[in-house]
N, C-alpha and C. Protein backbone atom coordinates (compact mmCIF):
# COMPACT_ATOMS: atom_id res chain seq x y z
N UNK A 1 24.08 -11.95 -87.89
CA UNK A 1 24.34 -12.68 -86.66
C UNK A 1 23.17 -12.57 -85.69
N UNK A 2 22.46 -11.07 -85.87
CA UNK A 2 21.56 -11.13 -84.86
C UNK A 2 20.27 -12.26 -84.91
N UNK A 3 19.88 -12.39 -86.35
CA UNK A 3 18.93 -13.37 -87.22
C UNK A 3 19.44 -14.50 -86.00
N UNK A 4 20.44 -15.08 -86.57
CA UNK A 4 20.69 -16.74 -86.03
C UNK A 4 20.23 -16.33 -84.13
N UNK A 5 20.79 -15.68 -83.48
CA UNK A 5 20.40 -15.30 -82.19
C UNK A 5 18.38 -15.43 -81.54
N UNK A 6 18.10 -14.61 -82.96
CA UNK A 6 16.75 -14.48 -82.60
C UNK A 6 15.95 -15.40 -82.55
N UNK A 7 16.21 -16.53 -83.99
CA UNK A 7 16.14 -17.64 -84.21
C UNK A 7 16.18 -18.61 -83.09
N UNK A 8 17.54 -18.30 -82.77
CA UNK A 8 17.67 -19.58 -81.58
C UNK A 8 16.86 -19.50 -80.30
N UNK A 9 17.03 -18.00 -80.37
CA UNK A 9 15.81 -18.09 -78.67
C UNK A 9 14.50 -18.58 -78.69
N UNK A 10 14.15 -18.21 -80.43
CA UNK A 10 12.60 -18.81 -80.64
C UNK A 10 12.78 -19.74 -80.90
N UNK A 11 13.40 -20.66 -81.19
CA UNK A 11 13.64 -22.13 -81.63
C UNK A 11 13.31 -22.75 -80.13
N UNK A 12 14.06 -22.00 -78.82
CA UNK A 12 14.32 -23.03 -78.00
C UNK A 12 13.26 -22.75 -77.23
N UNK A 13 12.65 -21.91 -76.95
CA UNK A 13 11.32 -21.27 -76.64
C UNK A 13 10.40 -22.68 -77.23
N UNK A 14 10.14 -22.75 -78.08
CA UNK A 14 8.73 -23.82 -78.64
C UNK A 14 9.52 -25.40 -78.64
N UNK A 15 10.17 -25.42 -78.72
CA UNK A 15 11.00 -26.60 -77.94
C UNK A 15 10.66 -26.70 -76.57
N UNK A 16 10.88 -26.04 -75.43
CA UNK A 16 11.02 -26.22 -74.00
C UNK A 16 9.34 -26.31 -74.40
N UNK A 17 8.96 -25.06 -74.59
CA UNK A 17 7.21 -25.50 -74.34
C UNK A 17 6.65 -26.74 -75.35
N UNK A 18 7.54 -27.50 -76.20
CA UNK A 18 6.58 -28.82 -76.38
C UNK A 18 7.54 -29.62 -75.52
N UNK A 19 8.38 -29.58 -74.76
CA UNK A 19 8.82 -30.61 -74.04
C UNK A 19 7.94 -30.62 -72.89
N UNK A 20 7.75 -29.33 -72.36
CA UNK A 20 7.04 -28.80 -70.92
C UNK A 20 5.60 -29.27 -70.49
N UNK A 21 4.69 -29.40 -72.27
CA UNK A 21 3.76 -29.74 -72.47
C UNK A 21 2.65 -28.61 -72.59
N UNK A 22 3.30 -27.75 -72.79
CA UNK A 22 2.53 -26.05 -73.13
C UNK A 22 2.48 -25.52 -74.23
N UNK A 23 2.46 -26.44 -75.29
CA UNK A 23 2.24 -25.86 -76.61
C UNK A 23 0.92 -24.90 -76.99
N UNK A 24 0.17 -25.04 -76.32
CA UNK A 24 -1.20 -24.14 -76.60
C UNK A 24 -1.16 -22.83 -75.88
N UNK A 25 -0.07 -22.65 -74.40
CA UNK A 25 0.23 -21.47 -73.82
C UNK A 25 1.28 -20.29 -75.00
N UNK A 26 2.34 -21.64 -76.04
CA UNK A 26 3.01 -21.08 -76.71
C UNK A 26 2.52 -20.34 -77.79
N UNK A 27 1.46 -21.49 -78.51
CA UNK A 27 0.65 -20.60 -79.84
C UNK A 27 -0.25 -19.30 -79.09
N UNK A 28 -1.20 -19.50 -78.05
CA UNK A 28 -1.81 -18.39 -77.15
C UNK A 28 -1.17 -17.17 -77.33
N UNK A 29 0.57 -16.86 -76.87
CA UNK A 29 1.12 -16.51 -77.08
C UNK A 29 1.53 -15.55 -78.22
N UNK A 30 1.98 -16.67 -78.56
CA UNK A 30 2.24 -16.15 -80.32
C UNK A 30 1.76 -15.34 -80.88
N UNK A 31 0.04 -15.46 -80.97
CA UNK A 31 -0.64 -14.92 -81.58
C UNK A 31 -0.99 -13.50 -80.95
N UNK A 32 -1.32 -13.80 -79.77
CA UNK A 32 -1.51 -12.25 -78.70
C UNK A 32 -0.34 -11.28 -79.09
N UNK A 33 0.65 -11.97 -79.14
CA UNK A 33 2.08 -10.91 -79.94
C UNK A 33 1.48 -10.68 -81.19
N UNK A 34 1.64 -11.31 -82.08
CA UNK A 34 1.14 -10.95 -83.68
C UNK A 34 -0.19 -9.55 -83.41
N UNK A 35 -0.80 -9.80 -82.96
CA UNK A 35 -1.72 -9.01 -82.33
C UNK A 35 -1.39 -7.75 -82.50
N UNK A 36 -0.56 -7.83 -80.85
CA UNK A 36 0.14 -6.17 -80.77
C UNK A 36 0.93 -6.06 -81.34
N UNK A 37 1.83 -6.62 -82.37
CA UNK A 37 2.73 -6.16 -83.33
C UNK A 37 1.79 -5.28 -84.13
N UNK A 38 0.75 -5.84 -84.90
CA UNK A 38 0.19 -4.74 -85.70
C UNK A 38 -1.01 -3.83 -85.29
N UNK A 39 -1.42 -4.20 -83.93
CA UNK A 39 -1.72 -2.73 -83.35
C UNK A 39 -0.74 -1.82 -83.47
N UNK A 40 0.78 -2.57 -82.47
CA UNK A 40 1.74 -1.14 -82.65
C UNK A 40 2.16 -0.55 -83.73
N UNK A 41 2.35 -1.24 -85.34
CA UNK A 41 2.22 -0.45 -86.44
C UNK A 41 1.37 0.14 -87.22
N UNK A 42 0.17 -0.32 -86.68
CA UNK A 42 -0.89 0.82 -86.95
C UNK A 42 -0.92 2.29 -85.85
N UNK A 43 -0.52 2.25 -84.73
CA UNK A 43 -0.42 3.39 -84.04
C UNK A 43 1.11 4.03 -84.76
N UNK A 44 2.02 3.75 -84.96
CA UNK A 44 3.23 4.18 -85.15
C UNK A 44 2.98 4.83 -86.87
N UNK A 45 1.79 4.29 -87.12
CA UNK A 45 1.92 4.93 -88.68
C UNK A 45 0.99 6.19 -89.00
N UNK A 46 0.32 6.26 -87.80
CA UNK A 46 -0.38 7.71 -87.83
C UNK A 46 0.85 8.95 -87.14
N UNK A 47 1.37 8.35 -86.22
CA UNK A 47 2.25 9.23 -85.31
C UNK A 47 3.06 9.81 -86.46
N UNK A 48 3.46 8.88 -86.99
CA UNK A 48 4.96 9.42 -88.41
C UNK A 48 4.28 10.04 -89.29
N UNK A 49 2.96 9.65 -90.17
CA UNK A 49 1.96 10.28 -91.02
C UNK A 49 2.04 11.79 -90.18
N UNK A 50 1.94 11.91 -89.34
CA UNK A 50 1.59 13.42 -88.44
C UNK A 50 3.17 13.98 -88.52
N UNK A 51 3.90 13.40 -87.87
CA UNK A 51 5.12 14.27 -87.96
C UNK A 51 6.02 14.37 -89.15
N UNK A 52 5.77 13.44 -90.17
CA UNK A 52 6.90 13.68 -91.42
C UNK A 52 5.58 14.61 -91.88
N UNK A 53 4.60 14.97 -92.20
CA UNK A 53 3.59 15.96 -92.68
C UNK A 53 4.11 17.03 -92.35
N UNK A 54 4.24 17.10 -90.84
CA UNK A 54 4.48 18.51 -90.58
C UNK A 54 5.67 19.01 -90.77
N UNK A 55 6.71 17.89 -90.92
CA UNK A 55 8.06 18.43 -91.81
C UNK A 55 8.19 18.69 -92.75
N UNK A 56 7.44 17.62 -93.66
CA UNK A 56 7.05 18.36 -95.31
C UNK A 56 6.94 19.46 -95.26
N UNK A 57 5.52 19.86 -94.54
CA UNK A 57 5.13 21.32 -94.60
C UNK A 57 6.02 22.33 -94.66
N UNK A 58 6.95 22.28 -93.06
CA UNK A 58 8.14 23.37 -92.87
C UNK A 58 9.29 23.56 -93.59
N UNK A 59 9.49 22.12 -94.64
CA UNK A 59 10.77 22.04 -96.17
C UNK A 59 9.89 23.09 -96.86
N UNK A 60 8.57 23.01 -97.45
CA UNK A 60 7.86 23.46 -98.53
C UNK A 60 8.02 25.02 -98.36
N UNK A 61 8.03 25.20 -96.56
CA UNK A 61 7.45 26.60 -96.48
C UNK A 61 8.96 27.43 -96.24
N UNK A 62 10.09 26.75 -96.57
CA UNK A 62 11.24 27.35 -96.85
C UNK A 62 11.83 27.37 -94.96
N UNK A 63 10.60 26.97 -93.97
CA UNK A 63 11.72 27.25 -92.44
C UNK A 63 13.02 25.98 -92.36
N UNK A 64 12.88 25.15 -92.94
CA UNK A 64 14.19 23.56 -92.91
C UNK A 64 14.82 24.30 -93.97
N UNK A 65 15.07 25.27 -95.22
CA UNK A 65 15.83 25.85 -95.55
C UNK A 65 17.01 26.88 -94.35
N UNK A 66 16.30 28.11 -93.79
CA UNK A 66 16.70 28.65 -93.02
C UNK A 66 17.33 28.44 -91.77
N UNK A 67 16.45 26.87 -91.38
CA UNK A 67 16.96 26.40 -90.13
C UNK A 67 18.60 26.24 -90.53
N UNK A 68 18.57 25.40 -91.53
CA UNK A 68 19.53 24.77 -92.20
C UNK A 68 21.07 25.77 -92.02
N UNK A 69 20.31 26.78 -92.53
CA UNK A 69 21.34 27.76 -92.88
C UNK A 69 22.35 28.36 -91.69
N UNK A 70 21.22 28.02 -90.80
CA UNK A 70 21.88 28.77 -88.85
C UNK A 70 22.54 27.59 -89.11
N UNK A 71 22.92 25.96 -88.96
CA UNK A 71 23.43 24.96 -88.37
C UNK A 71 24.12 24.61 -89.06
N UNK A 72 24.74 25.25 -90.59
CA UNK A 72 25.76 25.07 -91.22
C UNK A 72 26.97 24.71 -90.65
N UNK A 73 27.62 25.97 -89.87
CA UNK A 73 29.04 25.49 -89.11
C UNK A 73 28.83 24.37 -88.61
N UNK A 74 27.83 24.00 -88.01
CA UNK A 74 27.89 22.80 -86.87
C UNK A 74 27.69 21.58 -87.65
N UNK A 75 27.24 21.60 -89.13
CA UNK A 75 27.06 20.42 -90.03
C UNK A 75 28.73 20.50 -90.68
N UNK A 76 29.13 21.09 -90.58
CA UNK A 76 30.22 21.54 -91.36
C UNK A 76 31.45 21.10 -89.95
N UNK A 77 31.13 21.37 -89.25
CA UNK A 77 32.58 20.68 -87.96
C UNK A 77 32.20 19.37 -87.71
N UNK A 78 30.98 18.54 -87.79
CA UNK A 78 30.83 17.33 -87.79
C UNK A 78 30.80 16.20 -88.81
N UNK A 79 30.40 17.16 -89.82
CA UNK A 79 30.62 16.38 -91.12
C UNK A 79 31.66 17.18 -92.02
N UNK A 80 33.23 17.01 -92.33
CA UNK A 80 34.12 18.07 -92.77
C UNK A 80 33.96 17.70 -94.53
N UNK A 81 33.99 16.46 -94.39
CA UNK A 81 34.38 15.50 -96.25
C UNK A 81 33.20 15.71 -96.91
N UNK A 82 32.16 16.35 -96.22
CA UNK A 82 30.83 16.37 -97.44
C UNK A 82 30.83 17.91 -97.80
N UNK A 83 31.12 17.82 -99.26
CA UNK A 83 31.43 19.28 -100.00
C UNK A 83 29.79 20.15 -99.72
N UNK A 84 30.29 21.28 -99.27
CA UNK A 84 29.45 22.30 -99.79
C UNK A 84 27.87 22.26 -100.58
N UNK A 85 27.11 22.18 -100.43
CA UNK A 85 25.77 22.11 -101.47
C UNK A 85 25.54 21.04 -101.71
N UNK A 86 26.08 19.90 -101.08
CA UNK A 86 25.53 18.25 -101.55
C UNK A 86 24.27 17.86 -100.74
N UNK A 87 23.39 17.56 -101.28
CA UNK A 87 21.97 16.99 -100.77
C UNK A 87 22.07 16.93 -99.58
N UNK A 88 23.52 15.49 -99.21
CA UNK A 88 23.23 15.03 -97.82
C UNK A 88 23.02 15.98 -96.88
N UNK A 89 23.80 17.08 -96.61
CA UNK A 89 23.67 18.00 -95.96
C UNK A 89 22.28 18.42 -95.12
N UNK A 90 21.59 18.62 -96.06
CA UNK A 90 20.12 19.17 -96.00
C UNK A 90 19.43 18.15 -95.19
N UNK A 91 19.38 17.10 -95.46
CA UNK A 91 18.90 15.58 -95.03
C UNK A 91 19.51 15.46 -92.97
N UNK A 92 20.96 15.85 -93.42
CA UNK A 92 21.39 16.48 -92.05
C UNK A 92 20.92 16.60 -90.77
N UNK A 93 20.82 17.97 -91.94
CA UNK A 93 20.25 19.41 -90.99
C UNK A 93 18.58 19.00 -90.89
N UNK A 94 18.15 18.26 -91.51
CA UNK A 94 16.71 18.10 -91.12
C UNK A 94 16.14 17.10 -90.17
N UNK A 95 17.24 15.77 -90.07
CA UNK A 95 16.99 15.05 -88.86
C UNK A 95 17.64 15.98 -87.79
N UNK A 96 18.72 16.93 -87.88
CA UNK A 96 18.78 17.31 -86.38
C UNK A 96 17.57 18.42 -85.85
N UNK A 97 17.05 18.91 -86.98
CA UNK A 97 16.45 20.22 -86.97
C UNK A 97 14.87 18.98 -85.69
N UNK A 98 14.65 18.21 -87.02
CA UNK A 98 13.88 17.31 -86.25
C UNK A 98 13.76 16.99 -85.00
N UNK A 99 15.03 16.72 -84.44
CA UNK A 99 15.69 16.08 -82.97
C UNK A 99 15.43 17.34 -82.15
N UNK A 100 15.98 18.63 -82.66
CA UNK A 100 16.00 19.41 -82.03
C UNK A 100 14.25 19.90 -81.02
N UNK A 101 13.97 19.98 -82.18
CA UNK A 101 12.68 20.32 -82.13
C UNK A 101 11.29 19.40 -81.19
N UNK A 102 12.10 18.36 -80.66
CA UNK A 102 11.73 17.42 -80.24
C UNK A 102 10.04 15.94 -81.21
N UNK A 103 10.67 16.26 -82.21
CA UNK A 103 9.71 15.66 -83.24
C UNK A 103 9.46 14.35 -83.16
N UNK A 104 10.66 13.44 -82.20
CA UNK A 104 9.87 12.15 -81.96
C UNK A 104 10.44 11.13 -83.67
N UNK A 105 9.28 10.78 -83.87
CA UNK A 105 9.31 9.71 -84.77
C UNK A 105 9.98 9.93 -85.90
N UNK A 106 9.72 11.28 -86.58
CA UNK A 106 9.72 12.29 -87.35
C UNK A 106 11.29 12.41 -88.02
N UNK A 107 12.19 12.14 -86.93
CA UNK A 107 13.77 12.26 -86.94
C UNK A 107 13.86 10.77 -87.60
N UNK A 108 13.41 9.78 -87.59
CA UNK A 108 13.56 8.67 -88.25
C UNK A 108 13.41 8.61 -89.63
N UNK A 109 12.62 9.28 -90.44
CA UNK A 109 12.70 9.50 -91.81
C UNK A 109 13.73 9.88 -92.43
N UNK A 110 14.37 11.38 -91.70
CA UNK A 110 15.20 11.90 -92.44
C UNK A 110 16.36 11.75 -92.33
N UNK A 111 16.45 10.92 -91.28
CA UNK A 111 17.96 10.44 -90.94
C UNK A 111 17.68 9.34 -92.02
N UNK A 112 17.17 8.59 -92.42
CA UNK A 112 17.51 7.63 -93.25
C UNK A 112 17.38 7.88 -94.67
């Protein structure tokens, strides 16, 4: 639903500006966006490169084990139906460990 929404605003967007007679303000536009779209995913892909690294690191080096292990109860009163020792868990405890920790981008990996 959101698609058809997005659609329509840009539909009516380059409509009004070829009715308006601003089609060259619209492509101008356009493109200056396209622009900073992939500036901003080139900045956003070093930021995450940096912080899922340094989470790797702290899984490898056994501390997202241990963290894990303190935040059990609290994975365990929020999540009751996921048995004991199942992956998700870990995955969990590592976006909150993330959150906690104030990691930023970093919490987006492992939550998903």
């Amino acid at each position: 639903m959101l698609n058809y929404i997005w659609a329509f605003m840009i539909l009516i967007g380059i409509v009004y500006g070829a009715i308006a007679g601003k089609m060259a303000e619209v492509t101008n536009a356009a493109l200056e966006s396209a622009g900073d779209a992939v500036s901003l995913c080139i900045t956003m892909i070093g930021v995450m490169a940096l912080w899922v690294g340094l989470m790797e690191i702290a899984q490898k080096s056994g501390l997202i084990a241990k963290l894990t292990r303190g935040i059990q109860p609290f994975i365990r009163f929020l999540f009751p139906r996921i048995p004991e020792g199942h992956p998700a868990r870990e995955y969990i405890a590592t976006n909150l460990i993330a959150n906690v920790l104030g990691l930023g981008w970093a919490c987006t990996p492992a939550g998903l």
